[in-house]
C-alpha atoms as a PDB file:
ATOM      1  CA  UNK A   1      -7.706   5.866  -2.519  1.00  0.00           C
ATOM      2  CA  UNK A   2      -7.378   6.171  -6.192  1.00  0.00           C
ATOM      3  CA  UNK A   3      -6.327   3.078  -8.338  1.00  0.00           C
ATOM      4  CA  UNK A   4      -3.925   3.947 -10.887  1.00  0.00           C
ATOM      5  CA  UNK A   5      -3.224   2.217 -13.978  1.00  0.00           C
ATOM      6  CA  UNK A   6       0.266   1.462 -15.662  1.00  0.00           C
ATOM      7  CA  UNK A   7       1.505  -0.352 -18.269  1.00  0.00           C
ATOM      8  CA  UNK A   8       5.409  -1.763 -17.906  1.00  0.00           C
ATOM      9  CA  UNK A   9       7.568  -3.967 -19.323  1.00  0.00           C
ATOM     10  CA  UNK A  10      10.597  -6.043 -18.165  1.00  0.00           C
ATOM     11  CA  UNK A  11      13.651  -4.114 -20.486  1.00  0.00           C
ATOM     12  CA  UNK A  12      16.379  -5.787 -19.053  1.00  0.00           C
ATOM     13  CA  UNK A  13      18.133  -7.786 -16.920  1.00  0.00           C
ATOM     14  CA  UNK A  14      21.428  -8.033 -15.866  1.00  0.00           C
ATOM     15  CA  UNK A  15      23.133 -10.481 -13.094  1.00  0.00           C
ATOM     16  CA  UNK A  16      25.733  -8.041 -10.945  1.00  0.00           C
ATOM     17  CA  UNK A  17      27.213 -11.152  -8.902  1.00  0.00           C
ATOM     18  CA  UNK A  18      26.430 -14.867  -8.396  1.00  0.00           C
ATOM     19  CA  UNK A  19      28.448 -16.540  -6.535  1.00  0.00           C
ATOM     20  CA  UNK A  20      27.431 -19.906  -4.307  1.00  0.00           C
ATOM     21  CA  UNK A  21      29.663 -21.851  -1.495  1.00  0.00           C
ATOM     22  CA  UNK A  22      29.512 -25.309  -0.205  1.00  0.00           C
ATOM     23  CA  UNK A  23      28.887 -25.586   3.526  1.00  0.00           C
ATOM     24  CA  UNK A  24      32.001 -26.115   5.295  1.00  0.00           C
ATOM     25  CA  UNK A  25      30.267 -28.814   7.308  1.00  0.00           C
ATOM     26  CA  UNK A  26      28.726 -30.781   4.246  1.00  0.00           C
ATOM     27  CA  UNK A  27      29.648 -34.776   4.038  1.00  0.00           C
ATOM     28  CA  UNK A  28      28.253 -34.621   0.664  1.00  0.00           C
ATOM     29  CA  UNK A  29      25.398 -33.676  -1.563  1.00  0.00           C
ATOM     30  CA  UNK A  30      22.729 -35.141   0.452  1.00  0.00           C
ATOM     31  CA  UNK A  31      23.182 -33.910   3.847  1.00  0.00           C
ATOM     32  CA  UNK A  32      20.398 -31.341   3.584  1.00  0.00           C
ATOM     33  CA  UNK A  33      19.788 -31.491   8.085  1.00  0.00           C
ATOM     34  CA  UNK A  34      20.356 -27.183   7.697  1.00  0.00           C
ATOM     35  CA  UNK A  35      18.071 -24.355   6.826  1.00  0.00           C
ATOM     36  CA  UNK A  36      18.900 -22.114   4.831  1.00  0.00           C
ATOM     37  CA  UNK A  37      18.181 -18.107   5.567  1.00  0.00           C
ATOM     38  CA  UNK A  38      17.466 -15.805   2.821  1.00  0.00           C
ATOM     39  CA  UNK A  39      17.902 -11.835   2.927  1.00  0.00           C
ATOM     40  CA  UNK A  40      16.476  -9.996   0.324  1.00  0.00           C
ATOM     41  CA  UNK A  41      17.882  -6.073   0.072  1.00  0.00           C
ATOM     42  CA  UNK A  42      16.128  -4.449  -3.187  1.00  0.00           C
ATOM     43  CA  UNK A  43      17.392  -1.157  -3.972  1.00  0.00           C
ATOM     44  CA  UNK A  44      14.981   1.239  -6.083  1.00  0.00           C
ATOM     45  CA  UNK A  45      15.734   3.966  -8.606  1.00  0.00           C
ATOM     46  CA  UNK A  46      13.866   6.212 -10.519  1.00  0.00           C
ATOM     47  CA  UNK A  47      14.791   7.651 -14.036  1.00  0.00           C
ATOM     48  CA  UNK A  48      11.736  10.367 -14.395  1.00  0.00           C
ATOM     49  CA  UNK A  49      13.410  11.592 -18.166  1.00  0.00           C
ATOM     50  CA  UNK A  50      13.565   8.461 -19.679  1.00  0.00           C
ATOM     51  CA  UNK A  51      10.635   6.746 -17.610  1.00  0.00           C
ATOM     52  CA  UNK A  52      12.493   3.677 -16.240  1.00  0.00           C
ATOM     53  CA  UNK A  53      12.411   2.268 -13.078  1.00  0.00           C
ATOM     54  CA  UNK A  54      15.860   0.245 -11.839  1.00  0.00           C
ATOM     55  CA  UNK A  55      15.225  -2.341  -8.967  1.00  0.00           C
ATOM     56  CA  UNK A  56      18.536  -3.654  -7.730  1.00  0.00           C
ATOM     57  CA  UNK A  57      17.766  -7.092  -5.915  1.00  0.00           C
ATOM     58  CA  UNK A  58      20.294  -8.205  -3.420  1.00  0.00           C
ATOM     59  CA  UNK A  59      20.505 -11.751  -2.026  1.00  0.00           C
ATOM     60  CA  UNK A  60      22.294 -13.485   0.531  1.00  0.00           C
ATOM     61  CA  UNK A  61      21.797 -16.783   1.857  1.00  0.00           C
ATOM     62  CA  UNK A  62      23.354 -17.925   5.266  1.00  0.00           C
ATOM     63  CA  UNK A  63      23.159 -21.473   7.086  1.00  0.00           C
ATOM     64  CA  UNK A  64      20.529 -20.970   9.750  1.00  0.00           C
ATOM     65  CA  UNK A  65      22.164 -19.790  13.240  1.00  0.00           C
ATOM     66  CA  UNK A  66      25.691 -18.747  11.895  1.00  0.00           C
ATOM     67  CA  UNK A  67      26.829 -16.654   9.412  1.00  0.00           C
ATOM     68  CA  UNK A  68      28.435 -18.552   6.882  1.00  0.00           C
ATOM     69  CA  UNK A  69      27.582 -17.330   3.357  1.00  0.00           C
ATOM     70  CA  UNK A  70      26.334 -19.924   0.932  1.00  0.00           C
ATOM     71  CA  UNK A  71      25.009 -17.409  -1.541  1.00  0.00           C
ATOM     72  CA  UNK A  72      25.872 -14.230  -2.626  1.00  0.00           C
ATOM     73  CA  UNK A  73      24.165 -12.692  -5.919  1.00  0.00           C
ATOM     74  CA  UNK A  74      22.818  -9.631  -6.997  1.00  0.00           C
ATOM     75  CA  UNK A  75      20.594  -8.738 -10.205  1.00  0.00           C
ATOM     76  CA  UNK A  76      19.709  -5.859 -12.029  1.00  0.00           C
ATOM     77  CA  UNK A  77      16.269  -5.152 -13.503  1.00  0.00           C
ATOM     78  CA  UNK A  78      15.128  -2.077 -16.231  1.00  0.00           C
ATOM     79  CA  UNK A  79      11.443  -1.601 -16.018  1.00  0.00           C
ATOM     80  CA  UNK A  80       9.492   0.990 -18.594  1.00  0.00           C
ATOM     81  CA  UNK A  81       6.737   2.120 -17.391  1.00  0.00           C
ATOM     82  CA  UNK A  82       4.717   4.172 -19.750  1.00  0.00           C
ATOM     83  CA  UNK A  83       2.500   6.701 -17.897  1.00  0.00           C
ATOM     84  CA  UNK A  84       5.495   6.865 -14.611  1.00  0.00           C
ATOM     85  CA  UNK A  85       4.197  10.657 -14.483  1.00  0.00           C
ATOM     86  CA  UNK A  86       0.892   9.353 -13.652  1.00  0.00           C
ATOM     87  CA  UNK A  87       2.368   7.299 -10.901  1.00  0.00           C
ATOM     88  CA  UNK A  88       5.057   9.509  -8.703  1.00  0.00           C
ATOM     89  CA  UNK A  89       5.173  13.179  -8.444  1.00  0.00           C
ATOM     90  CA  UNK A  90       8.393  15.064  -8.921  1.00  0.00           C
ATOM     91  CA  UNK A  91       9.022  17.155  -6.051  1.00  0.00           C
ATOM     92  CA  UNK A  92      12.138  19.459  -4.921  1.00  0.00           C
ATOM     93  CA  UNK A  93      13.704  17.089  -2.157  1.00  0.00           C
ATOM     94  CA  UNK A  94      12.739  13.895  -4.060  1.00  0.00           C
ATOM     95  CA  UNK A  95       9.622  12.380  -5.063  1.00  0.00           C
ATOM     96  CA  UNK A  96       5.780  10.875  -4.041  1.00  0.00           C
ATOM     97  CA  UNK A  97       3.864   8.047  -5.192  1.00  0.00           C
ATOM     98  CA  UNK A  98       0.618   7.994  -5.882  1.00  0.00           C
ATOM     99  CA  UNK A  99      -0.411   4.846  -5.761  1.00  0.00           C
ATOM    100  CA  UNK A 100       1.894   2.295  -3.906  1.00  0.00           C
ATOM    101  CA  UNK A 101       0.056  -0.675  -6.233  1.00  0.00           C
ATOM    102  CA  UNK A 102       2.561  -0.651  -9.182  1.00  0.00           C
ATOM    103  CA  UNK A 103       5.304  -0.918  -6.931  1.00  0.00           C
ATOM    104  CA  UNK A 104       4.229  -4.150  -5.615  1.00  0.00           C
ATOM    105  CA  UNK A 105       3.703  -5.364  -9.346  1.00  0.00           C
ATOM    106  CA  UNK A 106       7.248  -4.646 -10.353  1.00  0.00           C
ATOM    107  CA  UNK A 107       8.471  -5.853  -7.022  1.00  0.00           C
ATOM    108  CA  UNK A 108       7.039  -9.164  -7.650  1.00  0.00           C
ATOM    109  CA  UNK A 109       8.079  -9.690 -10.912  1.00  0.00           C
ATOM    110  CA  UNK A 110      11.784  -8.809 -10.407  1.00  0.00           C
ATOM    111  CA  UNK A 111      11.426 -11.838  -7.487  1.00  0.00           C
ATOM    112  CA  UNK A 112       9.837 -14.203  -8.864  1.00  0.00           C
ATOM    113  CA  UNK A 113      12.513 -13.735 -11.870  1.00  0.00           C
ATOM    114  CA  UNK A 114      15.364 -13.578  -9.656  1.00  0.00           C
ATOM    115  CA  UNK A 115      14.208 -16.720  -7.978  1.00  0.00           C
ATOM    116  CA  UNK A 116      13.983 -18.266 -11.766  1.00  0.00           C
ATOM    117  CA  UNK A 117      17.490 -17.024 -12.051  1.00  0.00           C
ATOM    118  CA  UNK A 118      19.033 -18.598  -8.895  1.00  0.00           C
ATOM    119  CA  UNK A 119      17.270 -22.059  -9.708  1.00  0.00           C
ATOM    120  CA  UNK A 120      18.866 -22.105 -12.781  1.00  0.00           C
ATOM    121  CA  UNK A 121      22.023 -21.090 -11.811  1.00  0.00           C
ATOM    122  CA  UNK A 122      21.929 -23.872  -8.937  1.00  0.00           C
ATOM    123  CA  UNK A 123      21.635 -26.449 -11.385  1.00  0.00           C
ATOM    124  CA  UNK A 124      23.404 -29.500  -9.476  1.00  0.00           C
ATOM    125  CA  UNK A 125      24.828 -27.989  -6.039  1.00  0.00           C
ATOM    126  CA  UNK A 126      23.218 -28.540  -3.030  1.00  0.00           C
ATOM    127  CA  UNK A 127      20.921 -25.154  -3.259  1.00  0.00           C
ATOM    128  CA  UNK A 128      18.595 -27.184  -6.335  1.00  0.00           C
ATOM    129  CA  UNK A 129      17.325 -28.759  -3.190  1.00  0.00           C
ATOM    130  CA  UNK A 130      16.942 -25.950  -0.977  1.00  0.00           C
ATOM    131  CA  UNK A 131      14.377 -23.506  -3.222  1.00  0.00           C
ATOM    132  CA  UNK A 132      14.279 -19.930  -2.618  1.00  0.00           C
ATOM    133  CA  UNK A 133      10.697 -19.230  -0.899  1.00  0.00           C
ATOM    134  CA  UNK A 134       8.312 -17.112  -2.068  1.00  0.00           C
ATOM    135  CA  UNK A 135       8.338 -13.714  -0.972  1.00  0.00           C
ATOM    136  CA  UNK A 136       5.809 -11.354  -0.826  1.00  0.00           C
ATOM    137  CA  UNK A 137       6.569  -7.965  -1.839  1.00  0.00           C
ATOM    138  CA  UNK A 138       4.242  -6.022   0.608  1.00  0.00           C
ATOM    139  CA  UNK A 139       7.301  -6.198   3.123  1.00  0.00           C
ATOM    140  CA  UNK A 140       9.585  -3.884   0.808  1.00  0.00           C
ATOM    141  CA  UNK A 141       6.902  -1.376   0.303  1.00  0.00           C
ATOM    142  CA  UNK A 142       8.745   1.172   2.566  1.00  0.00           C
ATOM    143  CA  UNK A 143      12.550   0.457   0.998  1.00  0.00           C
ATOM    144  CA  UNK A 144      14.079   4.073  -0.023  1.00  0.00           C
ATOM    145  CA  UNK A 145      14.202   5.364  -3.730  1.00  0.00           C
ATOM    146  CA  UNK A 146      16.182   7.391  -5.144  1.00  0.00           C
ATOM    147  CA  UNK A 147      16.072   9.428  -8.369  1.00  0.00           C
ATOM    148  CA  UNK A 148      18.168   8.453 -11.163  1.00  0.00           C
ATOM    149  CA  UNK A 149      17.695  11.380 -13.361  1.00  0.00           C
ATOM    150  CA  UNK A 150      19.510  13.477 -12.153  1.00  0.00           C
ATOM    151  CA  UNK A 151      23.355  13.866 -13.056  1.00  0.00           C
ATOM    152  CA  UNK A 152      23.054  11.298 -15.894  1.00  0.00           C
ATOM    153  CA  UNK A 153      25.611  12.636 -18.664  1.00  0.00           C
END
């Protein structure tokens, strides 16, 4: 298969929602005897005119076994990538990529960041103890993308 090279940057970020909720069932800030289980949903989009890719990162974290929500957040990330023509073919009932590499690149930064962001913004609750792991961003290779392009105004 042929490698492709890109060249991105990060052009923005933008947290959608953050919200986080104490267990119901927690005596107090140390009671960390729970697991904590994290669902990722990233949502892709693809501006072809102006050569920016939108990753939407969903996260919700649940108390392992049940389905009470402890965190609820989602973030926004802008991506330019600079030779996207190179990387995805246009074609009439949506698009192809090339090369699945860069996707895995951008992927990866946008969670690592959003990890950043939820460690920051978990300053003092009971999450600071209970990191975000690291995911690896192989497993959303396949997640659907849509084209952006299209009907902007």
């Amino acid at each position: 298969m042929e490698q492709y090279q890109f060249t991105f940057n990060l052009a923005s970020i933008k947290t959608l929602s953050f919200s986080i909720r104490e267990p119901k069932d927690l005596k107090n800030a140390t009671d960390l005897n729970y697991e904590i289980n994290y669902d990722f949903i990233p949502k892709i989009g693809i501006d072809f005119d102006d050569k920016k890719v939108k990753i939407v990162l969903d996260v919700n974290g649940t108390i392992q076994n049940t389905d009470e929500l402890l965190l609820d957040s989602s973030v926004e990330f802008i991506f330019s990538i600079h030779n996207l023509e190179d990387l995805i073919s246009k074609k009439k009932d949506g698009f192809e990529i090339k090369d699945s590499q860069w996707t895995v690149v951008i992927l990866s930064v946008a969670l690592s960041t959003l990890r950043g962001i939820i460690f920051a913004k978990s300053e003092g609750s009971f999450l600071q103890k209970k990191p975000i792991p690291v995911i690896d961003p192989n497993k959303f290779i396949k997640i659907p993308e849509q084209d952006l392009s299209e009907g902007k105004d």
